[in-house]
Protein backbone atom coordinates (compact mmCIF):
# COMPACT_ATOMS: atom_id res chain seq x y z
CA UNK A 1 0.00 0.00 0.00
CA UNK A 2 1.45 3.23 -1.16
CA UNK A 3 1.51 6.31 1.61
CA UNK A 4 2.11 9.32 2.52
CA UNK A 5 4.62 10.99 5.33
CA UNK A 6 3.19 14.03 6.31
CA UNK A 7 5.40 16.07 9.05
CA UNK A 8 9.20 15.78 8.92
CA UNK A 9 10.44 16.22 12.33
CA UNK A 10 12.27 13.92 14.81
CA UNK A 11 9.27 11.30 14.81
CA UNK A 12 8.86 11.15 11.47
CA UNK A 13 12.54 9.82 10.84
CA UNK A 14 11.75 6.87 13.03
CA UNK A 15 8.99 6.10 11.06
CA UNK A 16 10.63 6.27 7.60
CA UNK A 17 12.31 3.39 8.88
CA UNK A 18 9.38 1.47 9.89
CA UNK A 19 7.69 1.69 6.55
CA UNK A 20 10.96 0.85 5.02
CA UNK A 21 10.88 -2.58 6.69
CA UNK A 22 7.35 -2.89 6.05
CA UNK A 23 7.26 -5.21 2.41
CA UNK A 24 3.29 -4.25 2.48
CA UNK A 25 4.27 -0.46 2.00
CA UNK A 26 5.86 2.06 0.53
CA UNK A 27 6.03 5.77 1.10
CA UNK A 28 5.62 7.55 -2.44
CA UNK A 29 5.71 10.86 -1.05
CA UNK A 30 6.84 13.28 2.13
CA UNK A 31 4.88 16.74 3.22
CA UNK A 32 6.87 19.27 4.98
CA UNK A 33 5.94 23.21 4.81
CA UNK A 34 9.60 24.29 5.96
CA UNK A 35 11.97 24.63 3.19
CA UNK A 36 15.29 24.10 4.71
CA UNK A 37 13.58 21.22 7.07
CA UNK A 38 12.72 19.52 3.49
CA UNK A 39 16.04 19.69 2.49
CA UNK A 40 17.48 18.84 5.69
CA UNK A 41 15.14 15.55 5.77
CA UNK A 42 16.19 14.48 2.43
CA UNK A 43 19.70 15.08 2.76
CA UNK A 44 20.07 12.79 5.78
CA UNK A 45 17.40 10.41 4.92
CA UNK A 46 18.72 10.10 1.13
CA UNK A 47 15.13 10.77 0.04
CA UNK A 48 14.50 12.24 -3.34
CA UNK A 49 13.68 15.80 -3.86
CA UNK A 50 10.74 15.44 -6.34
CA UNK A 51 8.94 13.04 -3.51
CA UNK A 52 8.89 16.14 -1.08
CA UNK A 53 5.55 18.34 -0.84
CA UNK A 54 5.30 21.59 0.73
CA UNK A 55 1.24 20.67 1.23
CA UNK A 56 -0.69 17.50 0.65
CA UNK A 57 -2.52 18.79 -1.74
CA UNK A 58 0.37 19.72 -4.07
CA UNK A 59 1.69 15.97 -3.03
CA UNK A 60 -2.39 14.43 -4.71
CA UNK A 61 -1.51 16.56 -7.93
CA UNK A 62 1.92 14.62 -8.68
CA UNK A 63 1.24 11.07 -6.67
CA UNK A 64 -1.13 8.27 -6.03
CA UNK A 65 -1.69 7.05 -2.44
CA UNK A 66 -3.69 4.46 -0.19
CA UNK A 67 -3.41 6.29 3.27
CA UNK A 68 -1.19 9.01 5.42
CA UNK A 69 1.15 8.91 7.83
CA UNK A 70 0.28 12.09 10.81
CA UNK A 71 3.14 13.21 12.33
CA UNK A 72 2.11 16.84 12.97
CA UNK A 73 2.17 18.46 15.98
CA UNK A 74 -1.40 17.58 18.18
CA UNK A 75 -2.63 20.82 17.09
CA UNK A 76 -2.83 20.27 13.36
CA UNK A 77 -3.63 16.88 13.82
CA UNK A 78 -7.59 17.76 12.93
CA UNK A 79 -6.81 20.02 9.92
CA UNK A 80 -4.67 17.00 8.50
CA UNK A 81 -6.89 14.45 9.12
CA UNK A 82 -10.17 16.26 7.43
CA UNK A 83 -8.08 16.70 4.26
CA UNK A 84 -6.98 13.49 4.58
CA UNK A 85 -10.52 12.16 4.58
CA UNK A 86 -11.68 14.22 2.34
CA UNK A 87 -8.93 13.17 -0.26
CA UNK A 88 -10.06 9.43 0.02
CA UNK A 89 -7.01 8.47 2.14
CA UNK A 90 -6.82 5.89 5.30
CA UNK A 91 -5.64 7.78 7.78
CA UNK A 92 -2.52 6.82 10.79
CA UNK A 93 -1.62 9.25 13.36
CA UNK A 94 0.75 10.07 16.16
CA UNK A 95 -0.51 10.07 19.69
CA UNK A 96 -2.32 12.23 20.92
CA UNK A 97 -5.11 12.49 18.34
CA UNK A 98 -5.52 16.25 19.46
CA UNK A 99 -5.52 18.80 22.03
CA UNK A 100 -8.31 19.49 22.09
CA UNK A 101 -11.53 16.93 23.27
CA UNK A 102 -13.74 18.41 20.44
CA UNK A 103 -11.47 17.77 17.78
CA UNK A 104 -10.48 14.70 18.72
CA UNK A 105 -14.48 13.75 18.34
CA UNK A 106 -14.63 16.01 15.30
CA UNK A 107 -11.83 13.60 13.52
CA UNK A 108 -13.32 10.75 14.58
CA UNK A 109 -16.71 11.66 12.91
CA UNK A 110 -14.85 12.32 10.04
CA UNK A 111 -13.65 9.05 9.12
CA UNK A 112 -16.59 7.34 9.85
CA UNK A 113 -18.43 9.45 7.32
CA UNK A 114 -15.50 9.14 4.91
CA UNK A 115 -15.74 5.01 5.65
CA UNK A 116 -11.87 5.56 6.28
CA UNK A 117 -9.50 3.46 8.70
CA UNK A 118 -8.42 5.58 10.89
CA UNK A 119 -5.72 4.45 13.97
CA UNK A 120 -3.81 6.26 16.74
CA UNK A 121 0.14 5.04 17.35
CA UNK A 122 -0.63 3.91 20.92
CA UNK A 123 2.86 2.24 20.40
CA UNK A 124 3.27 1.07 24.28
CA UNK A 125 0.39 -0.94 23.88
CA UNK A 126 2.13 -3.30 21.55
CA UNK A 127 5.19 -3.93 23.76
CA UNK A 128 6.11 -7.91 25.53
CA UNK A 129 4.82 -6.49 28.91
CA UNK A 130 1.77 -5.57 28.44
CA UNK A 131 0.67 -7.79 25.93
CA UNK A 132 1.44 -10.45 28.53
CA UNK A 133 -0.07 -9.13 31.27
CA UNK A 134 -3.22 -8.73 29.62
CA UNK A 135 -2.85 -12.24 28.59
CA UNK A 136 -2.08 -13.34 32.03
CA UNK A 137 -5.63 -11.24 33.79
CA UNK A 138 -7.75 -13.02 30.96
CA UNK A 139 -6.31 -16.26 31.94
CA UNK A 140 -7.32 -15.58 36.08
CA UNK A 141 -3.87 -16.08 37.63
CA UNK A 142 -4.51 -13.47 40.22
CA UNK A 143 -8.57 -14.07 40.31
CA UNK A 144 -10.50 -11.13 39.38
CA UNK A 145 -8.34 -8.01 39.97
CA UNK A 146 -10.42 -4.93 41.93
CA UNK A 147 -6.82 -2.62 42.35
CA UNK A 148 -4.13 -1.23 40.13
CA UNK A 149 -1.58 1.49 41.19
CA UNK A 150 0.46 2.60 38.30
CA UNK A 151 3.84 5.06 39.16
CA UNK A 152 5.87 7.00 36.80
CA UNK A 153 8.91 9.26 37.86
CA UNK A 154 11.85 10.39 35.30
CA UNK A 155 13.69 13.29 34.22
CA UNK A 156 11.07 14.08 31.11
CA UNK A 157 11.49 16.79 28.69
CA UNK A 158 14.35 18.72 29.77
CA UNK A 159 15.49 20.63 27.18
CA UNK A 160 14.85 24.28 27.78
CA UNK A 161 12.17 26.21 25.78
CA UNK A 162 10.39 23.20 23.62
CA UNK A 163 6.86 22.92 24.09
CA UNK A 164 6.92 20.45 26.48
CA UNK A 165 8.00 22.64 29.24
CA UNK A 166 6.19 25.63 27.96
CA UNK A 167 2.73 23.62 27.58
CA UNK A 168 -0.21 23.09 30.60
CA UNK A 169 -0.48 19.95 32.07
CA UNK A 170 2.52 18.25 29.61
CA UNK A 171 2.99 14.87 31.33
CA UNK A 172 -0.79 14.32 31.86
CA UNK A 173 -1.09 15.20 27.85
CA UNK A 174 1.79 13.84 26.44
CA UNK A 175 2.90 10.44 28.61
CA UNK A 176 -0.37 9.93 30.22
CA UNK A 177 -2.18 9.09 27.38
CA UNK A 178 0.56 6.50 27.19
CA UNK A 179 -0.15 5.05 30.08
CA UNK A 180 -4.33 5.42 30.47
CA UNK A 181 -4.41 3.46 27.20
CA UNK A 182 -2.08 0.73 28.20
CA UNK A 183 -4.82 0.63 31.60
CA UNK A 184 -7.28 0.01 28.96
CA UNK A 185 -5.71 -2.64 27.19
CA UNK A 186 -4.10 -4.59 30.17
CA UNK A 187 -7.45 -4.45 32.49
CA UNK A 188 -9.91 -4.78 29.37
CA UNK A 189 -12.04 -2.47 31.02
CA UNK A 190 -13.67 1.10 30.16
CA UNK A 191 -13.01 4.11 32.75
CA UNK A 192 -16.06 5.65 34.20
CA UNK A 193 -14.57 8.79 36.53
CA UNK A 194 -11.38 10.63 37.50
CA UNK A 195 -10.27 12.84 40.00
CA UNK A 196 -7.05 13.89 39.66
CA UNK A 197 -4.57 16.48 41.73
CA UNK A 198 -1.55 17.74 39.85
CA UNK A 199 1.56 20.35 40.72
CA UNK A 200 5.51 20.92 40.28
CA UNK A 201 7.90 21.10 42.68
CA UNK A 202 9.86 23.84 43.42
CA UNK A 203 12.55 22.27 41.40
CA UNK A 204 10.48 21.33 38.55
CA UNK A 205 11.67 22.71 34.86
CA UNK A 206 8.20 22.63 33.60
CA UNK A 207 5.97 25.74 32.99
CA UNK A 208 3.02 23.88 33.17
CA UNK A 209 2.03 20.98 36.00
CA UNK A 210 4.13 18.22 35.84
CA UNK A 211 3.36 15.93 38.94
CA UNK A 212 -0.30 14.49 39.78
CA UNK A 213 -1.94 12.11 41.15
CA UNK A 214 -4.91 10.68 39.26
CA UNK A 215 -7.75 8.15 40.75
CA UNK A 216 -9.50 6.37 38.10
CA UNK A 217 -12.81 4.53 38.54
CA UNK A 218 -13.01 1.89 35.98
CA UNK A 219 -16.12 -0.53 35.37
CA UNK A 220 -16.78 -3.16 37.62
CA UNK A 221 -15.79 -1.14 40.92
CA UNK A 222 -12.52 -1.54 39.83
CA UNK A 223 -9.44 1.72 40.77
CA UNK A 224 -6.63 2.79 39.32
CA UNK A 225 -4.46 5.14 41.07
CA UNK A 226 -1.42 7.29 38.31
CA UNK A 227 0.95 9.63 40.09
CA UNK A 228 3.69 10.60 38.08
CA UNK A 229 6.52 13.50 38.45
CA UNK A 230 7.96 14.86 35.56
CA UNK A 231 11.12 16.37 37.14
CA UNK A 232 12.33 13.32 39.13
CA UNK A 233 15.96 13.51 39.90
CA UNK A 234 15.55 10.26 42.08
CA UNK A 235 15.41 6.58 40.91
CA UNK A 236 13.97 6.56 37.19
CA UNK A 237 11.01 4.62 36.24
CA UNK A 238 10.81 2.43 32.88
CA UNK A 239 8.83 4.17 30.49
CA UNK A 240 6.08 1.64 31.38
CA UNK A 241 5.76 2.82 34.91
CA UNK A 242 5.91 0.17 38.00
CA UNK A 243 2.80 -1.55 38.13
CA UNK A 244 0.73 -3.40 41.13
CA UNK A 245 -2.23 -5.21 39.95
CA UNK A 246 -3.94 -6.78 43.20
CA UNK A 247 -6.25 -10.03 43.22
CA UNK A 248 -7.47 -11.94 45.56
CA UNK A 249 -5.12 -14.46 44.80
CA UNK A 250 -1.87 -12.28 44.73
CA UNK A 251 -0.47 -9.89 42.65
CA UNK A 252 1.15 -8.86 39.36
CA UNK A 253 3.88 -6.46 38.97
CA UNK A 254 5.66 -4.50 36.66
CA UNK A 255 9.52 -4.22 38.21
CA UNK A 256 11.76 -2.61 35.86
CA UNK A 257 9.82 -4.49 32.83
CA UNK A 258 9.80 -7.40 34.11
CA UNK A 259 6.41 -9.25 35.35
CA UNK A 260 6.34 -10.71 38.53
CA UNK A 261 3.64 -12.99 40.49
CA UNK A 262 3.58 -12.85 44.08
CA UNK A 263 0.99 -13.64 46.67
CA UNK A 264 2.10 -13.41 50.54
CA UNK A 265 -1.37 -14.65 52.33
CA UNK A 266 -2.13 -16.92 53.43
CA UNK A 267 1.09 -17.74 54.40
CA UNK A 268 0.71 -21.67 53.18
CA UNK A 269 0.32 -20.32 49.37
CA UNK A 270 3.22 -17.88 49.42
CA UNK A 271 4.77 -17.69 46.10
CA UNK A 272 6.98 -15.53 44.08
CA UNK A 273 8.09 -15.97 40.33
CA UNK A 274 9.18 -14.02 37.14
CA UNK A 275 7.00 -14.37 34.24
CA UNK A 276 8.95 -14.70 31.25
CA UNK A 277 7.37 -12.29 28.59
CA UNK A 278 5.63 -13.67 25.19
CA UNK A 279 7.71 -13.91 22.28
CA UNK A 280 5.63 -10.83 20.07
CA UNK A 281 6.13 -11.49 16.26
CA UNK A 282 6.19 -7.86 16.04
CA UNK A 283 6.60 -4.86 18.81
CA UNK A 284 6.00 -1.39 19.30
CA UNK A 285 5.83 0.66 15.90
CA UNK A 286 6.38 -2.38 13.99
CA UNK A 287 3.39 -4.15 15.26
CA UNK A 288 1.11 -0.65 14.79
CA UNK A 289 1.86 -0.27 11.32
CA UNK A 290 1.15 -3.90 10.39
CA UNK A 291 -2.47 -3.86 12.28
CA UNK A 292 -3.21 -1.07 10.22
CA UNK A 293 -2.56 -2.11 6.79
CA UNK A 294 -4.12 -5.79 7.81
CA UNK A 295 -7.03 -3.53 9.45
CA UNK A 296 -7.45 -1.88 5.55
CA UNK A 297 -7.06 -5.36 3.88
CA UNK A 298 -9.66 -6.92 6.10
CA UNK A 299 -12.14 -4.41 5.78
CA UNK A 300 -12.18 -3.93 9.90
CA UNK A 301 -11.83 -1.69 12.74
CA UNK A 302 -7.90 -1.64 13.56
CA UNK A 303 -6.70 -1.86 17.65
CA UNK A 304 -6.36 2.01 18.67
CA UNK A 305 -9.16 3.11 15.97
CA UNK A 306 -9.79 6.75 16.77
CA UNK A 307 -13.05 5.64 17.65
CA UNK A 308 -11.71 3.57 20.77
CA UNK A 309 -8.82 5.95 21.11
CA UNK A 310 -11.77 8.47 22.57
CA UNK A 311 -11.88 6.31 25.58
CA UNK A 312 -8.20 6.79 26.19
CA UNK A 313 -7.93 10.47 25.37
CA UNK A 314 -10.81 11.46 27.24
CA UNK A 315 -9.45 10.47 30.66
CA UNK A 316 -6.51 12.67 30.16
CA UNK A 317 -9.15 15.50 29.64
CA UNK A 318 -11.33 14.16 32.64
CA UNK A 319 -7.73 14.12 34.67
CA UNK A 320 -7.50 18.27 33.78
CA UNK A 321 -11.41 19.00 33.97
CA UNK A 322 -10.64 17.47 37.49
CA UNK A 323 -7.91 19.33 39.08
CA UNK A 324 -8.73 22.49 37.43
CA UNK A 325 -12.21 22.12 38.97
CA UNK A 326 -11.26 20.19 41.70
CA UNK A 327 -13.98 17.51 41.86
CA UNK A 328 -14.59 14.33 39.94
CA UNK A 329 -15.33 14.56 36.36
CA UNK A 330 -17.80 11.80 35.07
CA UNK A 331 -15.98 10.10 31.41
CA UNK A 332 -19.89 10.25 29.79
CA UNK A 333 -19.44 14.77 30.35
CA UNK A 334 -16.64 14.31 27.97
CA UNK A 335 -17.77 11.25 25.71
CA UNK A 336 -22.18 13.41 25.28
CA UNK A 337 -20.75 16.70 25.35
């Protein structure tokens, strides 16, 4: 399937080389509206001049495609997408589908009337961990799970003056969407409420409110507790977080990506073991990009459809609604508004 690269910064170099590996694609053309970043691209990526757009409409007057490749900044992720649509083109695109709640919905009503695929790179999804974790809830080795506490701490976005420490809220918006997904996917179960708290430190290098703490009520009186800091200078997290899934048979955690079982009571079951991960055919980026072209082929909904991606994205929204406010914010405001 032929497509179409549109954005040429860091991300998108990454993904050049994911399509490259992919023998079910290939990229036939490459939108970029700065000049000299054009040239720069194509000089270190060895791409050909005459393949690079300044606007994807100029790139439809010269080439053919099957779909687009989104790796815009989250604010010009709806503009893209509707000409996208409106071009005829499947559509993939970089976390997180927007910011803004309204466009997000706005895109995703877009490609249903267009009767276009349309997928969000929720790349940590696809990873050994939590593909096997999921696995191992469905299959009851911990009974039916009613806890989860989820903790990320690192030293994120630290370069002075990029929008990540100029933005509001950047590690709810940018990792936690990460992370409220992967809850999604691991638990197989829908979020209902959040209240959330969030603040810096006084040694934070963030504008905007980079620690919180985030309570999520998820279906089947099940809670999830994120806190996260942003400006951690202590002992680093895996970009996975540590996780501790309780059941009443023990407990799964996440210890530097590793899985481990353990149940202490009573004291006559005590047990503690690794969990080797599965062996994934494909991971990460990889694994996205082939669910979406079989997602095309097959005529289905893809994993991480915008449609489902909602669910995700609207609990970081719930999460700000909630300490700016300072109550609990209901998902169903977000999903009826």
């Amino acid at each position: 399937m032929k497509g179409i690269i549109i954005g040429l910064g860091g991300r998108a170099k990454s993904w050049v080389h994911v399509c490259n590996k992919n023998p079910d694609v290939e990229i036939v053309g490459y939108v970029e509206p700065v000049p000299e970043q054009r040239t720069r691209v194509s000089e270190e990526l060895s791409l050909p001049m005459d393949r690079l757009f300044p606007s994807l409409s100029e790139a439809l007057q010269t080439i053919e495609a099957d779909f687009a490749l989104d790796v815009t900044p989250p604010k010009a992720h709806a503009p893209v997408a509707m000409e996208v649509f409106e071009a005829g083109l499947h559509l993939i695109g970089e976390k997180p589908m927007s910011d803004n709640f309204d466009a997000a919905k706005q895109i995703v009503e877009a490609s249903i009337s267009a009767g276009k695929t349309h997928m969000v790179t929720q790349n940590y999804r696809f990873g050994p961990v939590p593909r096997t974790t999921h696995r191992l809830l469905k299959e009851g080795v911990i009974g039916d799970p009613a806890q989860v506490t989820v903790g990320f701490y690192r030293a994120w976005a630290t370069r002075p003056g990029t929008h990540y420490t100029t933005m509001p809220y950047p590690l709810i918006t940018d990792m936690g969407i990460h992370h409220f997904d992967l809850l999604r996917y691991v638990l197989d179960r829908e979020p209902v409420s959040v209240y959330a708290r969030t603040w810096n430190p006084p040694w934070g290098f963030h504008a905007g409110d980079a620690g919180h703490t985030a309570v999520i009520d998820f279906e089947g009186r099940f809670i999830a507790t994120h806190h996260a800091l942003g400006s951690s200078t202590g002992k680093q997290s895996p970009w996975n977080g540590d996780w501790r899934i309780e059941g009443p048979k023990g407990s799964l955690t996440w210890e530097e990506d590793q899985i481990y079982l353990t149940q202490a009571y009573p004291p006559d079951e005590r047990k503690r073991e690794e969990i080797p991960t599965d062996q994934l055919p494909l991971a990460g980026q990889d694994a996205i990009l082939a669910e979406f072209i079989s997602a095309i082929r097959e005529g289905r909904e893809p994993e991480c459809s915008g449609k489902d991606n909602l669910k995700s994205l609207a609990i970081v929204f719930a999460a700000i609604q909630s300490a700016e406010e300072n109550r609990t914010v209901e998902i169903a405001e977000l999903m009826e508004s």
